[in-house]
C-alpha atoms as a PDB file:
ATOM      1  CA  UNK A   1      73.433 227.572 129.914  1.00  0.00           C
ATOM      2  CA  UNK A   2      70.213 229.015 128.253  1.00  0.00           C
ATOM      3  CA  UNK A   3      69.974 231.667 125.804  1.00  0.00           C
ATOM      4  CA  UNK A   4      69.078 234.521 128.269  1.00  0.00           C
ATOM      5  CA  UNK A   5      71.761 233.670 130.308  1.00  0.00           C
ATOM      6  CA  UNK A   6      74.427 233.252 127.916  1.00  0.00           C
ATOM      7  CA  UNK A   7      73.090 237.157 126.560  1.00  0.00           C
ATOM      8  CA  UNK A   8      73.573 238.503 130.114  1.00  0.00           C
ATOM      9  CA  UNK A   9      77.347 237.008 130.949  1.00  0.00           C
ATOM     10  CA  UNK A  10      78.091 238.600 127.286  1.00  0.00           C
ATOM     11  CA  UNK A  11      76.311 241.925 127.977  1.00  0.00           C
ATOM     12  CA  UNK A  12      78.461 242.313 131.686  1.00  0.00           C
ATOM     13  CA  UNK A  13      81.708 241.904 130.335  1.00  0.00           C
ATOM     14  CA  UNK A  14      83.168 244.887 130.041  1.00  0.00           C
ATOM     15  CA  UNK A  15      85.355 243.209 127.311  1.00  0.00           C
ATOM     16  CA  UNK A  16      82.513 243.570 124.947  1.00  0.00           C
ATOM     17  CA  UNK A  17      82.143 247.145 125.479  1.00  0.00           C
ATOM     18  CA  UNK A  18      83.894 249.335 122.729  1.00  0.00           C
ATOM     19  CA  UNK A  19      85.615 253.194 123.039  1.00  0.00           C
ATOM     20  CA  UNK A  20      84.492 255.865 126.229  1.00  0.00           C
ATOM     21  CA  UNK A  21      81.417 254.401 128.436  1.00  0.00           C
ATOM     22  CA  UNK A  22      79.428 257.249 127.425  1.00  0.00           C
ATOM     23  CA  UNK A  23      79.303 256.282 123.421  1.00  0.00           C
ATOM     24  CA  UNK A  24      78.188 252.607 124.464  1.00  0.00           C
ATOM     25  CA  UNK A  25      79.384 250.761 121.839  1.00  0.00           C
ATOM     26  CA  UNK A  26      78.612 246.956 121.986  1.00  0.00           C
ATOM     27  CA  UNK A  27      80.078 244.076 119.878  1.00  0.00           C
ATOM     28  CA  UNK A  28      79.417 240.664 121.394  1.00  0.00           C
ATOM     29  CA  UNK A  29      79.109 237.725 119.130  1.00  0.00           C
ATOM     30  CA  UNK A  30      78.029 235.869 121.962  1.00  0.00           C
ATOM     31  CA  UNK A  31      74.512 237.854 122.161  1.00  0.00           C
ATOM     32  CA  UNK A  32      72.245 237.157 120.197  1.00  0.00           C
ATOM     33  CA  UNK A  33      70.338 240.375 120.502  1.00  0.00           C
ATOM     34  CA  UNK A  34      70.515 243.082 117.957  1.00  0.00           C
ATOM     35  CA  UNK A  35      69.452 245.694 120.345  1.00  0.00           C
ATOM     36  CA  UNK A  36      70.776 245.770 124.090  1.00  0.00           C
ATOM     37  CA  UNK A  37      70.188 248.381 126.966  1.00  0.00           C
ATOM     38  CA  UNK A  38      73.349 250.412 127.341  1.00  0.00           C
ATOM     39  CA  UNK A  39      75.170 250.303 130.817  1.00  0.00           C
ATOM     40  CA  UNK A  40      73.668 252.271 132.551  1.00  0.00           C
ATOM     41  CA  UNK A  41      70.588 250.939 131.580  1.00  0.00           C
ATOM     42  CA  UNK A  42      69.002 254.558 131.988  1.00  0.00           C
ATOM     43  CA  UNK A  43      71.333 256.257 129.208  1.00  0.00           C
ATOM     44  CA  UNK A  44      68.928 253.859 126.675  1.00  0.00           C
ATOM     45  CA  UNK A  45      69.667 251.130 123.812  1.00  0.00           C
ATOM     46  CA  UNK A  46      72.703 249.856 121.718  1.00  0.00           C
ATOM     47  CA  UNK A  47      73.190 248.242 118.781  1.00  0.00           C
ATOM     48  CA  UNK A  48      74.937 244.896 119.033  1.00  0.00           C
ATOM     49  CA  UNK A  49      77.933 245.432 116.119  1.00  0.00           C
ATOM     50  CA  UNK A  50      78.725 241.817 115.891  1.00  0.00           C
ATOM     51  CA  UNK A  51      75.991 241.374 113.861  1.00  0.00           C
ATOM     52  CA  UNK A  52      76.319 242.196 110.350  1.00  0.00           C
ATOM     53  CA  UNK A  53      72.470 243.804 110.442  1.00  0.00           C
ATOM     54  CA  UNK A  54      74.060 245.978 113.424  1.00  0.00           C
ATOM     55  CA  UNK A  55      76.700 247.527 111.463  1.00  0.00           C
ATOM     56  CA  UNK A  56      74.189 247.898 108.722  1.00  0.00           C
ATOM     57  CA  UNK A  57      71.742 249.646 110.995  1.00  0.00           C
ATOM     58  CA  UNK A  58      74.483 251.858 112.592  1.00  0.00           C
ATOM     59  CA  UNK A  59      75.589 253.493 109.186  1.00  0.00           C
ATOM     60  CA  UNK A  60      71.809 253.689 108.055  1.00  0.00           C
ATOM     61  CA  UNK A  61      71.414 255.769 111.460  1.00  0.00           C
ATOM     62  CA  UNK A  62      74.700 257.995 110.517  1.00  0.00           C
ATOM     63  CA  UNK A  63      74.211 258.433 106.900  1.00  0.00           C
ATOM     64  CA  UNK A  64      70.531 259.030 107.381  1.00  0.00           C
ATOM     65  CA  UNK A  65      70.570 262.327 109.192  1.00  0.00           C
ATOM     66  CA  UNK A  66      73.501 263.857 107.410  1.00  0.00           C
ATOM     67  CA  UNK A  67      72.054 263.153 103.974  1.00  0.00           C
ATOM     68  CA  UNK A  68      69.000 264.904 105.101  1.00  0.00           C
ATOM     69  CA  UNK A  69      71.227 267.610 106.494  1.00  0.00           C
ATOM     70  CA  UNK A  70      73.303 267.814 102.980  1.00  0.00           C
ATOM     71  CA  UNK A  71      69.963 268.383 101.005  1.00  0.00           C
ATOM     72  CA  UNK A  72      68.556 271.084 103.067  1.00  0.00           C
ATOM     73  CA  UNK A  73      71.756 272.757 102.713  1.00  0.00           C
ATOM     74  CA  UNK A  74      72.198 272.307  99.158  1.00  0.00           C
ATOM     75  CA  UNK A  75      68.902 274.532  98.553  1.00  0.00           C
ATOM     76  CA  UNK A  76      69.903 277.430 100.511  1.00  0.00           C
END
Protein backbone atom coordinates (compact mmCIF):
# COMPACT_ATOMS: atom_id res chain seq x y z
CA UNK A 1 0.00 0.00 0.00
CA UNK A 2 1.43 3.45 -1.12
CA UNK A 3 1.48 6.55 0.74
CA UNK A 4 -1.65 8.15 -0.90
CA UNK A 5 -3.50 5.27 -0.31
CA UNK A 6 -2.65 4.52 3.12
CA UNK A 7 -3.72 8.69 3.72
CA UNK A 8 -7.14 8.00 2.14
CA UNK A 9 -8.19 4.55 4.19
CA UNK A 10 -7.04 6.84 7.34
CA UNK A 11 -8.93 9.98 6.22
CA UNK A 12 -12.49 7.63 5.62
CA UNK A 13 -12.57 6.16 8.84
CA UNK A 14 -14.83 7.73 10.72
CA UNK A 15 -12.77 6.43 13.75
CA UNK A 16 -10.33 9.16 13.13
CA UNK A 17 -12.81 11.81 13.23
CA UNK A 18 -13.04 13.63 16.70
CA UNK A 19 -16.36 15.48 18.57
CA UNK A 20 -19.76 16.77 16.27
CA UNK A 21 -19.13 16.40 12.28
CA UNK A 22 -19.50 19.99 11.96
CA UNK A 23 -16.16 20.96 14.16
CA UNK A 24 -14.09 18.38 11.94
CA UNK A 25 -11.62 17.44 14.12
CA UNK A 26 -9.00 14.95 12.69
CA UNK A 27 -6.32 12.88 14.54
CA UNK A 28 -4.91 10.07 12.42
CA UNK A 29 -1.41 8.96 13.01
CA UNK A 30 -1.71 6.99 10.07
CA UNK A 31 -1.76 10.25 7.67
CA UNK A 32 0.87 11.72 7.04
CA UNK A 33 -0.65 15.01 6.04
CA UNK A 34 -0.73 17.97 8.29
CA UNK A 35 -3.58 19.51 6.52
CA UNK A 36 -6.65 17.34 5.21
CA UNK A 37 -10.01 18.44 3.49
CA UNK A 38 -12.76 18.13 6.05
CA UNK A 39 -15.72 15.68 5.25
CA UNK A 40 -17.56 17.23 3.42
CA UNK A 41 -14.88 18.26 1.43
CA UNK A 42 -16.85 21.63 0.69
CA UNK A 43 -16.96 22.80 4.52
CA UNK A 44 -12.81 23.31 3.80
CA UNK A 45 -9.45 22.04 5.60
CA UNK A 46 -8.40 20.34 8.95
CA UNK A 47 -5.59 20.07 10.83
CA UNK A 48 -4.30 16.55 11.33
CA UNK A 49 -3.84 16.55 15.52
CA UNK A 50 -1.69 13.53 15.55
CA UNK A 51 1.00 15.46 14.65
CA UNK A 52 2.70 17.33 17.24
CA UNK A 53 3.09 20.52 14.59
CA UNK A 54 -0.90 20.09 14.37
CA UNK A 55 -1.58 20.65 17.90
CA UNK A 56 0.98 23.37 17.77
CA UNK A 57 -0.71 25.04 14.85
CA UNK A 58 -4.24 24.60 16.37
CA UNK A 59 -3.42 26.62 19.65
CA UNK A 60 -1.34 29.21 17.53
CA UNK A 61 -4.79 29.59 15.52
CA UNK A 62 -6.84 29.90 19.04
CA UNK A 63 -4.50 31.96 21.00
CA UNK A 64 -3.79 34.15 18.04
CA UNK A 65 -7.12 35.85 17.59
CA UNK A 66 -8.02 36.17 21.22
CA UNK A 67 -4.72 37.80 22.12
CA UNK A 68 -5.41 40.26 19.45
CA UNK A 69 -8.92 40.54 20.81
CA UNK A 70 -7.49 41.03 24.61
CA UNK A 71 -5.25 44.01 23.42
CA UNK A 72 -7.81 45.93 21.61
CA UNK A 73 -9.86 45.64 24.58
CA UNK A 74 -7.37 46.51 27.04
CA UNK A 75 -7.11 50.16 25.36
CA UNK A 76 -10.65 51.00 25.47
Amino acid sequence: MDRNERNARAWQSPDNWIGPRWLGLYRAADDDRLWVPKVPRVLGWTINLAKPVGVAMLVILIVTPLGIMGGYAMRG
